[in-house]
PDB file of N, CA and C in Angstrom:
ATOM      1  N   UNK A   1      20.410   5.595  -4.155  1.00  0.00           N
ATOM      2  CA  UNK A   1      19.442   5.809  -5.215  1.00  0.00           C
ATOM      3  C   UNK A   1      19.620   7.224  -5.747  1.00  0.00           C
ATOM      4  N   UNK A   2      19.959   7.266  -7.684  1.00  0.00           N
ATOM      5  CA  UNK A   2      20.109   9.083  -7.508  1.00  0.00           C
ATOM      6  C   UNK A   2      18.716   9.604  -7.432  1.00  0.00           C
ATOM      7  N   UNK A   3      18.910  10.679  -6.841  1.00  0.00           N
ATOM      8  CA  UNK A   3      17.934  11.776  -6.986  1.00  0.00           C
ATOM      9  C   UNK A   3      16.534  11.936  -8.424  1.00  0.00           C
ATOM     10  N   UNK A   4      17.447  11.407  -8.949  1.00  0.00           N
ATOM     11  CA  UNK A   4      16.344  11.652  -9.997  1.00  0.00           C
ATOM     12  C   UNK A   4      15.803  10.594 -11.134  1.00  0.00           C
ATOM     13  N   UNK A   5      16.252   9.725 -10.318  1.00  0.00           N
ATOM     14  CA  UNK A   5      16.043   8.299 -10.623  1.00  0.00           C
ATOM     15  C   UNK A   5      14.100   8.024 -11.041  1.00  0.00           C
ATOM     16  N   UNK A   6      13.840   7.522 -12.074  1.00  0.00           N
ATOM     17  CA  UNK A   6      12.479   7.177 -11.853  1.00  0.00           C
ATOM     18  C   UNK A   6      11.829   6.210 -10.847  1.00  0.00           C
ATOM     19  N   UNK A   7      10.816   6.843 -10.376  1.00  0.00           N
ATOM     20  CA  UNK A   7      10.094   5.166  -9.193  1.00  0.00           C
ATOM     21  C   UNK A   7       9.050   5.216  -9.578  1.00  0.00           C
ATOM     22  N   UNK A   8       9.420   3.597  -9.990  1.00  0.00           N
ATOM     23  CA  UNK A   8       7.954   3.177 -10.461  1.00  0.00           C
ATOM     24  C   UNK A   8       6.531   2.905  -9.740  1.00  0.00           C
ATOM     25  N   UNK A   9       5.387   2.971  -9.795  1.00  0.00           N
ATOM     26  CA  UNK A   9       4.163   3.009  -9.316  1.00  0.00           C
ATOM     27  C   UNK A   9       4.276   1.783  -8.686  1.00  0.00           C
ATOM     28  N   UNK A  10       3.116   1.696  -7.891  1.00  0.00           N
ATOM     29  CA  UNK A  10       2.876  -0.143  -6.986  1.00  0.00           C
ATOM     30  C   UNK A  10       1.527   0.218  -7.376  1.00  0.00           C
ATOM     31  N   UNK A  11       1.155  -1.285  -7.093  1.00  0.00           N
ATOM     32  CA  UNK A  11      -0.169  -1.402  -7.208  1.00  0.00           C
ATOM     33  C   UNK A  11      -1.332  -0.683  -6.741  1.00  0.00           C
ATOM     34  N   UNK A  12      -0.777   0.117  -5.310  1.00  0.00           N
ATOM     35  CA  UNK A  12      -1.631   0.602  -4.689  1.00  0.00           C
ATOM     36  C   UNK A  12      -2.036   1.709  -5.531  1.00  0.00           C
ATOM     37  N   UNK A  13      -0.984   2.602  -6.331  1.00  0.00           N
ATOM     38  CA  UNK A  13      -0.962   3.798  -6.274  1.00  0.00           C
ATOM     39  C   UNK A  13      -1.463   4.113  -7.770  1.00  0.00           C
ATOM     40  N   UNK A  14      -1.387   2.708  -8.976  1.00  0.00           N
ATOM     41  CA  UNK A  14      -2.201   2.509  -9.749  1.00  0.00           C
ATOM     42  C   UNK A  14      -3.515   2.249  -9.682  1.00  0.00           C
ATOM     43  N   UNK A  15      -4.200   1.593  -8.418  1.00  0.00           N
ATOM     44  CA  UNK A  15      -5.273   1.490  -8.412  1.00  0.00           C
ATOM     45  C   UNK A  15      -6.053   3.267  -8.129  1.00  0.00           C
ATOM     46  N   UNK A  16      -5.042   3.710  -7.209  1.00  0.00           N
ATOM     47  CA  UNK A  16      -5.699   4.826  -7.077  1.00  0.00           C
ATOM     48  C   UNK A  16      -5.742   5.913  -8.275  1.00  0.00           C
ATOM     49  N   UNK A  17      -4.881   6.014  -9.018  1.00  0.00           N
ATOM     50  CA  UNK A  17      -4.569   6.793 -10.149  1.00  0.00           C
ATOM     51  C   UNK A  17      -5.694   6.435 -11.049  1.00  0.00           C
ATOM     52  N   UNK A  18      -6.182   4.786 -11.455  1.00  0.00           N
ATOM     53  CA  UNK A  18      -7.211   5.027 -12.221  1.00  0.00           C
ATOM     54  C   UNK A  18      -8.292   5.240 -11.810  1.00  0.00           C
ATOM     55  N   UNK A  19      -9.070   5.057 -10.325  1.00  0.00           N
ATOM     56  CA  UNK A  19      -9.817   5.802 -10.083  1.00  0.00           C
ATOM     57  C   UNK A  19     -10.094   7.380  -9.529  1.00  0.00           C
ATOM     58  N   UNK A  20      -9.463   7.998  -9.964  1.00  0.00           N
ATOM     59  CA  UNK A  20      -9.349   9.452  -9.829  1.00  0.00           C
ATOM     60  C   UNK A  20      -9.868   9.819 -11.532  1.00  0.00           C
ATOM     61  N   UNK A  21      -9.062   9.212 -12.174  1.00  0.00           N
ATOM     62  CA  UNK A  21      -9.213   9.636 -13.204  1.00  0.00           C
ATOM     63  C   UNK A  21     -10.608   9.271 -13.764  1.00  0.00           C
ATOM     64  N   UNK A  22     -11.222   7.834 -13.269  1.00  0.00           N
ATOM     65  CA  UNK A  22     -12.877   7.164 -13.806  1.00  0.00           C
ATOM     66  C   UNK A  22     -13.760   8.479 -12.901  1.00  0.00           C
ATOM     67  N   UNK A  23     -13.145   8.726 -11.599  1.00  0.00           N
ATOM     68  CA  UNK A  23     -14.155   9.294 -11.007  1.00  0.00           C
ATOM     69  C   UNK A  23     -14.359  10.744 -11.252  1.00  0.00           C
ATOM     70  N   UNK A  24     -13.151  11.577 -11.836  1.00  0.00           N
ATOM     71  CA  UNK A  24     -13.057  13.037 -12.654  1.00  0.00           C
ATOM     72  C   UNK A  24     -14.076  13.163 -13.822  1.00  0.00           C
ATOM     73  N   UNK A  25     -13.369  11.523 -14.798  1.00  0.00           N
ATOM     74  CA  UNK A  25     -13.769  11.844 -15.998  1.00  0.00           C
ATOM     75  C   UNK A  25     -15.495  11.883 -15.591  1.00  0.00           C
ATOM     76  N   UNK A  26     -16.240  10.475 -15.128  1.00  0.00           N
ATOM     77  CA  UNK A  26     -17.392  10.400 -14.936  1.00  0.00           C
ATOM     78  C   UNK A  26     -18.340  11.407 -14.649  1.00  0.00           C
ATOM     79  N   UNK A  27     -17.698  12.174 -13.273  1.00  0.00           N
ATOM     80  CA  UNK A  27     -18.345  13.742 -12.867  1.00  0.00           C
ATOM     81  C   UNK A  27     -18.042  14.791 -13.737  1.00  0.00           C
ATOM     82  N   UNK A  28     -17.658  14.440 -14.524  1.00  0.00           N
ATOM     83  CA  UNK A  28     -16.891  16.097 -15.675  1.00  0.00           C
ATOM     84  C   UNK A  28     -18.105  15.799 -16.833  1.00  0.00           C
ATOM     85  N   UNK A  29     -18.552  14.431 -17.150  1.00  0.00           N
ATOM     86  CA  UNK A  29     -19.450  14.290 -18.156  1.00  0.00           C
ATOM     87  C   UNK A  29     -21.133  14.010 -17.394  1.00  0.00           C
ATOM     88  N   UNK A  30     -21.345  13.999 -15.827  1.00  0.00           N
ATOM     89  CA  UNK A  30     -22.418  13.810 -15.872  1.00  0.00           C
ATOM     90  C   UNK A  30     -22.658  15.763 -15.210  1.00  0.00           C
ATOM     91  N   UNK A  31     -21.897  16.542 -15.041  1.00  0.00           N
ATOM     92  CA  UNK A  31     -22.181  18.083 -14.878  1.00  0.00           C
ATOM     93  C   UNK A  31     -22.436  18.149 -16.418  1.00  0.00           C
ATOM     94  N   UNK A  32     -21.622  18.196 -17.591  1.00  0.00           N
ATOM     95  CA  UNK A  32     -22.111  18.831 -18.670  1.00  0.00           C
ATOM     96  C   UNK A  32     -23.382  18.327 -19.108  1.00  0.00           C
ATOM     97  N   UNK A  33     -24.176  16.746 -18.945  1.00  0.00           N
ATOM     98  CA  UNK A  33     -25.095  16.428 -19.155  1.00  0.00           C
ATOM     99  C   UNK A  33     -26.404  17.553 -18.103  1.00  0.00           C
ATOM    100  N   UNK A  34     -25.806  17.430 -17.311  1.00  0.00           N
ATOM    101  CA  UNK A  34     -26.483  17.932 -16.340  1.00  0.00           C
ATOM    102  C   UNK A  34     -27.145  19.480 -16.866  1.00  0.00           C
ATOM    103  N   UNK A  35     -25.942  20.433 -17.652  1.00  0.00           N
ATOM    104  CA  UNK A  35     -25.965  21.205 -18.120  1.00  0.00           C
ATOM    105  C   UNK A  35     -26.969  21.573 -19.312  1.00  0.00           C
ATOM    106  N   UNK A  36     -26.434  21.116 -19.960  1.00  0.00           N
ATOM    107  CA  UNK A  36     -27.176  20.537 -21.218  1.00  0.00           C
ATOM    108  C   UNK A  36     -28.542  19.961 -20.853  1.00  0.00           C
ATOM    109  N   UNK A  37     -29.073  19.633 -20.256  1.00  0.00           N
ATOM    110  CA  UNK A  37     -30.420  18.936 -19.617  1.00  0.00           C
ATOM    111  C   UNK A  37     -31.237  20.503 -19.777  1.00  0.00           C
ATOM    112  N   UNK A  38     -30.495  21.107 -18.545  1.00  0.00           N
ATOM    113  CA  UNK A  38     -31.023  22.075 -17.796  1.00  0.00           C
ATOM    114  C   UNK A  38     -30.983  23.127 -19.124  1.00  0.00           C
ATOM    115  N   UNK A  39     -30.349  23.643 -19.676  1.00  0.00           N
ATOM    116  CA  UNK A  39     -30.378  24.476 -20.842  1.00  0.00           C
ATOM    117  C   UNK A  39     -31.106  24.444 -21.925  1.00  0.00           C
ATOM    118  N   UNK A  40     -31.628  22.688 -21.864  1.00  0.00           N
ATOM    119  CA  UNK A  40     -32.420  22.650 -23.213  1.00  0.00           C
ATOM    120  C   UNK A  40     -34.223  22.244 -22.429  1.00  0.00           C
ATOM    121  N   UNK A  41     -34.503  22.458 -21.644  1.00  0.00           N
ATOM    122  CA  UNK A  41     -35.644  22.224 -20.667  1.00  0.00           C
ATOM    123  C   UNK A  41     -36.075  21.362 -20.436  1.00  0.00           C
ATOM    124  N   UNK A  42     -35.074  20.224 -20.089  1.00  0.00           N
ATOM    125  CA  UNK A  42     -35.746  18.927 -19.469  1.00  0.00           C
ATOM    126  C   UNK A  42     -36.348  19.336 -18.095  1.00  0.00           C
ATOM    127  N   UNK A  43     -37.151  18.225 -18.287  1.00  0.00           N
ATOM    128  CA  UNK A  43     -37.737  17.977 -15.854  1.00  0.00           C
ATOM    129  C   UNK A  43     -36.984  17.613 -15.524  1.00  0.00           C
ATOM    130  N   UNK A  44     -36.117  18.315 -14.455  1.00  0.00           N
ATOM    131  CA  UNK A  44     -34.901  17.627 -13.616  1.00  0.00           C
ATOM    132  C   UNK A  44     -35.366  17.340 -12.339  1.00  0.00           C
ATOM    133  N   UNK A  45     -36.570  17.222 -12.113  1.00  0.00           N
ATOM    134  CA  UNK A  45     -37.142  16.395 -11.161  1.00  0.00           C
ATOM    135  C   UNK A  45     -37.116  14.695 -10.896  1.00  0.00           C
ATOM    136  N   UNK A  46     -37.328  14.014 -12.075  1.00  0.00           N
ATOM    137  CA  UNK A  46     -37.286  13.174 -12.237  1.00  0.00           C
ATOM    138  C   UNK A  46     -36.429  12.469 -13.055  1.00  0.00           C
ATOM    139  N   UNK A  47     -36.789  10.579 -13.307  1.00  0.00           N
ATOM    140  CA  UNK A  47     -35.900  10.219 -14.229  1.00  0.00           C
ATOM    141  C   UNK A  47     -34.000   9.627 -13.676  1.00  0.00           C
ATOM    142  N   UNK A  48     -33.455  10.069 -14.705  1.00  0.00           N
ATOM    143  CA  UNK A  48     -31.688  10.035 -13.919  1.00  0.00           C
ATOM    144  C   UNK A  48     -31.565  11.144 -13.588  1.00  0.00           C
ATOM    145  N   UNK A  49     -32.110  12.212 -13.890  1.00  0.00           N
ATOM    146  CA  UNK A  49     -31.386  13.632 -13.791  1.00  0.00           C
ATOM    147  C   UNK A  49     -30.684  13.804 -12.221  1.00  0.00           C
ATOM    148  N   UNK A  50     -31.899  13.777 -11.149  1.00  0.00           N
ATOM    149  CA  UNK A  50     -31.499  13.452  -9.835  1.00  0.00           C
ATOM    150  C   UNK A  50     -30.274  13.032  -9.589  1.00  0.00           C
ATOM    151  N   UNK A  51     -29.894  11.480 -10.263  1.00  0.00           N
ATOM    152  CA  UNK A  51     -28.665  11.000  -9.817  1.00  0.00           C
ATOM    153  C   UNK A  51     -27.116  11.431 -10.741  1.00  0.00           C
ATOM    154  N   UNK A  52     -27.923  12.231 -11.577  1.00  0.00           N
ATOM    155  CA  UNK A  52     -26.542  12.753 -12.617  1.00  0.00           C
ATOM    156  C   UNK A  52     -26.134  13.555 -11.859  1.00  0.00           C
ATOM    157  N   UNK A  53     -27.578  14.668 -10.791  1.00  0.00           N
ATOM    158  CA  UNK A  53     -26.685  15.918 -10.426  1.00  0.00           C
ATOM    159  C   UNK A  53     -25.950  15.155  -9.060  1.00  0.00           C
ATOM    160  N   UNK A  54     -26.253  14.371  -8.147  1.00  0.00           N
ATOM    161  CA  UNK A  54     -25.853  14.199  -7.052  1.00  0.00           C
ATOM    162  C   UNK A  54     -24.270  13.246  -7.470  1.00  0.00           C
ATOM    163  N   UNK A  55     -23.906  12.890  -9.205  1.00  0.00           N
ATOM    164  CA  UNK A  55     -22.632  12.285  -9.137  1.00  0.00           C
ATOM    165  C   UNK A  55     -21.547  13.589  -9.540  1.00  0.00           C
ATOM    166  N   UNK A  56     -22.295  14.166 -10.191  1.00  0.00           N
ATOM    167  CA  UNK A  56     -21.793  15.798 -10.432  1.00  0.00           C
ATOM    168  C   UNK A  56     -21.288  16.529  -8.801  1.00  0.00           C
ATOM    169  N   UNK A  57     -21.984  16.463  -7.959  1.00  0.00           N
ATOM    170  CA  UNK A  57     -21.968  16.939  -6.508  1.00  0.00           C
ATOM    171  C   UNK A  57     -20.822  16.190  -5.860  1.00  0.00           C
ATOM    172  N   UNK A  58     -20.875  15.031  -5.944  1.00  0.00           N
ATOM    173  CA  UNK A  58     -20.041  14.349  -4.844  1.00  0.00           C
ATOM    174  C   UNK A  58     -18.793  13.463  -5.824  1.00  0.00           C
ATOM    175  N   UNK A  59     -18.984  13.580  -7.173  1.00  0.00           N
ATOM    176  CA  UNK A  59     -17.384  13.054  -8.188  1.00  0.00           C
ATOM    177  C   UNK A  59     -16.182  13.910  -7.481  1.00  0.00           C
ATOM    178  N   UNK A  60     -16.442  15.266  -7.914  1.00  0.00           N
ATOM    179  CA  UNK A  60     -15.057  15.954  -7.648  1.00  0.00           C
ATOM    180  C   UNK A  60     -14.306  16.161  -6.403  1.00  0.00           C
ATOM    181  N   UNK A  61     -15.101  16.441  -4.903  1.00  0.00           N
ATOM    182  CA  UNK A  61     -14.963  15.964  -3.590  1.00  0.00           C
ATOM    183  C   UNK A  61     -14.068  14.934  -3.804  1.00  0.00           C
ATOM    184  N   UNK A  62     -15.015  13.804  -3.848  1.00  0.00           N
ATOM    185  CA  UNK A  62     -14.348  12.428  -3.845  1.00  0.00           C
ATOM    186  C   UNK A  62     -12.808  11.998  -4.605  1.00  0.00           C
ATOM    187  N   UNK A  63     -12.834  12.729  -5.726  1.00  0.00           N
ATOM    188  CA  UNK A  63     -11.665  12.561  -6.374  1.00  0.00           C
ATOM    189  C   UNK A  63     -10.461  13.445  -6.016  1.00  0.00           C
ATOM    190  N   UNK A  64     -10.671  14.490  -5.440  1.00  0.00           N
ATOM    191  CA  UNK A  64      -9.592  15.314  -4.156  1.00  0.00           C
ATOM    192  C   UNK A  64      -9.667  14.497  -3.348  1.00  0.00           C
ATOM    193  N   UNK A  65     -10.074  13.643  -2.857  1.00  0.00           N
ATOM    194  CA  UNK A  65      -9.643  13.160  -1.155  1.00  0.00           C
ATOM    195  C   UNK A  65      -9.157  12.109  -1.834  1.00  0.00           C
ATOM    196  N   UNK A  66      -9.270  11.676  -2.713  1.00  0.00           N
ATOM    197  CA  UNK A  66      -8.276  10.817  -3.426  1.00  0.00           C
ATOM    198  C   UNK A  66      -7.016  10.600  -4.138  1.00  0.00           C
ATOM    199  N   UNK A  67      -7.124  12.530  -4.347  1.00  0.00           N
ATOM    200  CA  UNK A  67      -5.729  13.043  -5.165  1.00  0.00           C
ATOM    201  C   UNK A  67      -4.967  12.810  -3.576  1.00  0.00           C
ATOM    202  N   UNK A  68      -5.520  13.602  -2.261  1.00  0.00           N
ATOM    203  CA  UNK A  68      -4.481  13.451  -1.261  1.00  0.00           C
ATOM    204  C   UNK A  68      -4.149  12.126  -0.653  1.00  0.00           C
ATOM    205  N   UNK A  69      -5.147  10.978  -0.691  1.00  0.00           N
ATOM    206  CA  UNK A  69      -4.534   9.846  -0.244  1.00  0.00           C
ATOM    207  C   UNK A  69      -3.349   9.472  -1.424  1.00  0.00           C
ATOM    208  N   UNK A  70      -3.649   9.649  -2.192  1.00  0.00           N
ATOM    209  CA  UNK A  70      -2.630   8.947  -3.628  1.00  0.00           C
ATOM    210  C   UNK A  70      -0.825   9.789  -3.248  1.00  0.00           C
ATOM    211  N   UNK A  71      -1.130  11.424  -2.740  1.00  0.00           N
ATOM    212  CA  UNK A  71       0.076  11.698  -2.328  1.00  0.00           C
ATOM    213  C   UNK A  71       0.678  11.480  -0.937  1.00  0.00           C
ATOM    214  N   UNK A  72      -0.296  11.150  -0.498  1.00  0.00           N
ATOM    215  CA  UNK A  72       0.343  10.523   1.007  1.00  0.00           C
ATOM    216  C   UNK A  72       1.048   9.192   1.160  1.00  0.00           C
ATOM    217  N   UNK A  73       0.565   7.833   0.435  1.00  0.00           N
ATOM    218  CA  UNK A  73       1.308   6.933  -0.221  1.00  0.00           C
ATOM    219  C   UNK A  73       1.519   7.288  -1.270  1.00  0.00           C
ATOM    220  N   UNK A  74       2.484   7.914  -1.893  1.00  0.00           N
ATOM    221  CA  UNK A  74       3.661   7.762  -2.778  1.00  0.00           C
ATOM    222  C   UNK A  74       4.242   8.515  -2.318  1.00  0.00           C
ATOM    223  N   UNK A  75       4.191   9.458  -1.186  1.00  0.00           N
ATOM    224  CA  UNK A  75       5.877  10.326  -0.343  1.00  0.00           C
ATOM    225  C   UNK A  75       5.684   9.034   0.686  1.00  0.00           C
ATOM    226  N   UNK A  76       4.872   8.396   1.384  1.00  0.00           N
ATOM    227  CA  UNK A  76       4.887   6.995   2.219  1.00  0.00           C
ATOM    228  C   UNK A  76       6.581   6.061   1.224  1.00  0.00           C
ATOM    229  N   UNK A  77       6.153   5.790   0.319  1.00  0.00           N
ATOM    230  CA  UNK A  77       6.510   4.764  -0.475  1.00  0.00           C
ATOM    231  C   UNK A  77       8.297   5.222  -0.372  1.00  0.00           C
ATOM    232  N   UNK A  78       8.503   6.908  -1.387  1.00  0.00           N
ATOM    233  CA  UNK A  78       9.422   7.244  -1.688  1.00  0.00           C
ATOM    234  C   UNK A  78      10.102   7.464  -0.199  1.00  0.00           C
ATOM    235  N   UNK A  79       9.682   7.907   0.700  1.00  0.00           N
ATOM    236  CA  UNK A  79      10.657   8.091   1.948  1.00  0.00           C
ATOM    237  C   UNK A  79      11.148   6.814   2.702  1.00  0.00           C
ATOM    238  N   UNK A  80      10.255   5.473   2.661  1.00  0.00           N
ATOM    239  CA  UNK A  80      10.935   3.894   2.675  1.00  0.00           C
ATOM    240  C   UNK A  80      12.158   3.826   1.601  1.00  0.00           C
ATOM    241  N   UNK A  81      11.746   4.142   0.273  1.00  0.00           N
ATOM    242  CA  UNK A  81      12.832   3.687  -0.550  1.00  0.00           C
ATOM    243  C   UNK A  81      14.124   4.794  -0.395  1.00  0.00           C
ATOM    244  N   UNK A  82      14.123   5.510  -0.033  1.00  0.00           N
ATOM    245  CA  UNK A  82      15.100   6.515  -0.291  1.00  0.00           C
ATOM    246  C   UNK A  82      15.901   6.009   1.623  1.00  0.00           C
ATOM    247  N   UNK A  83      14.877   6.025   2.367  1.00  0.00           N
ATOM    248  CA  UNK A  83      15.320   5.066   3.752  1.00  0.00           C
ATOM    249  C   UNK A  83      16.205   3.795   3.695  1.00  0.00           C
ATOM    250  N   UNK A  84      15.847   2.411   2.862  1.00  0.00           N
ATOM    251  CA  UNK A  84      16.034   1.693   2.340  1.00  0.00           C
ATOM    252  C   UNK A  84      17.103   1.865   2.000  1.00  0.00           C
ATOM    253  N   UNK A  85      17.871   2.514   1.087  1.00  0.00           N
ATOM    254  CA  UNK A  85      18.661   2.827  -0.267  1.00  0.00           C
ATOM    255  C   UNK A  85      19.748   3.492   0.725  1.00  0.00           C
ATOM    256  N   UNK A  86      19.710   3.804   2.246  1.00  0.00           N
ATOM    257  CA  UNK A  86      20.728   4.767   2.684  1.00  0.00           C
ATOM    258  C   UNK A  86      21.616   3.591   3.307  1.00  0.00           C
ATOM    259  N   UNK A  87      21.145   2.475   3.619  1.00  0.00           N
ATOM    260  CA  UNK A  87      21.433   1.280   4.524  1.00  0.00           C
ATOM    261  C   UNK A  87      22.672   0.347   3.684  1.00  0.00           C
TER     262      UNK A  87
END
């Protein structure tokens, strides 16, 4: 296989790719709401606000431990195929 050959995604690694990206984008727009709440003087006591800040809190976490599973299977994947390919 050359070196610089493209490898294409599997399923796994698409599923994970779009949720990194639902779970970035989601927490990137419920902090600026969050923002915007708080700047223009809503009660952030009540209501959604609560659960905007706690997806704001725990989106970006979640979507790092997801960036590292996503690189752990796909060097998983590429070190089979490049294994594979020596045989």
């Amino acid at each position: 296989m050359p070196e610089n050959a493209p490898v294409p995604l599997n399923r796994i690694e698409r599923v994970l790719a779009a949720m990194i990206a639902a779970i970035v984008g989601i927490s990137i727009i419920a902090i600026v709401a969050t923002m915007i709440a708080a700047s223009s003087g809503a009660e952030m006591s009540g209501g959604i606000w609560p659960a905007l800040v706690l997806v704001g809190y725990i989106g970006l976490p979640l979507a790092f431990l997801l960036i590292v599973a996503f690189l752990v299977v796909s060097t998983v994947r590429r070190r089979r195929l490049d294994r594979d390919g020596e045989r």
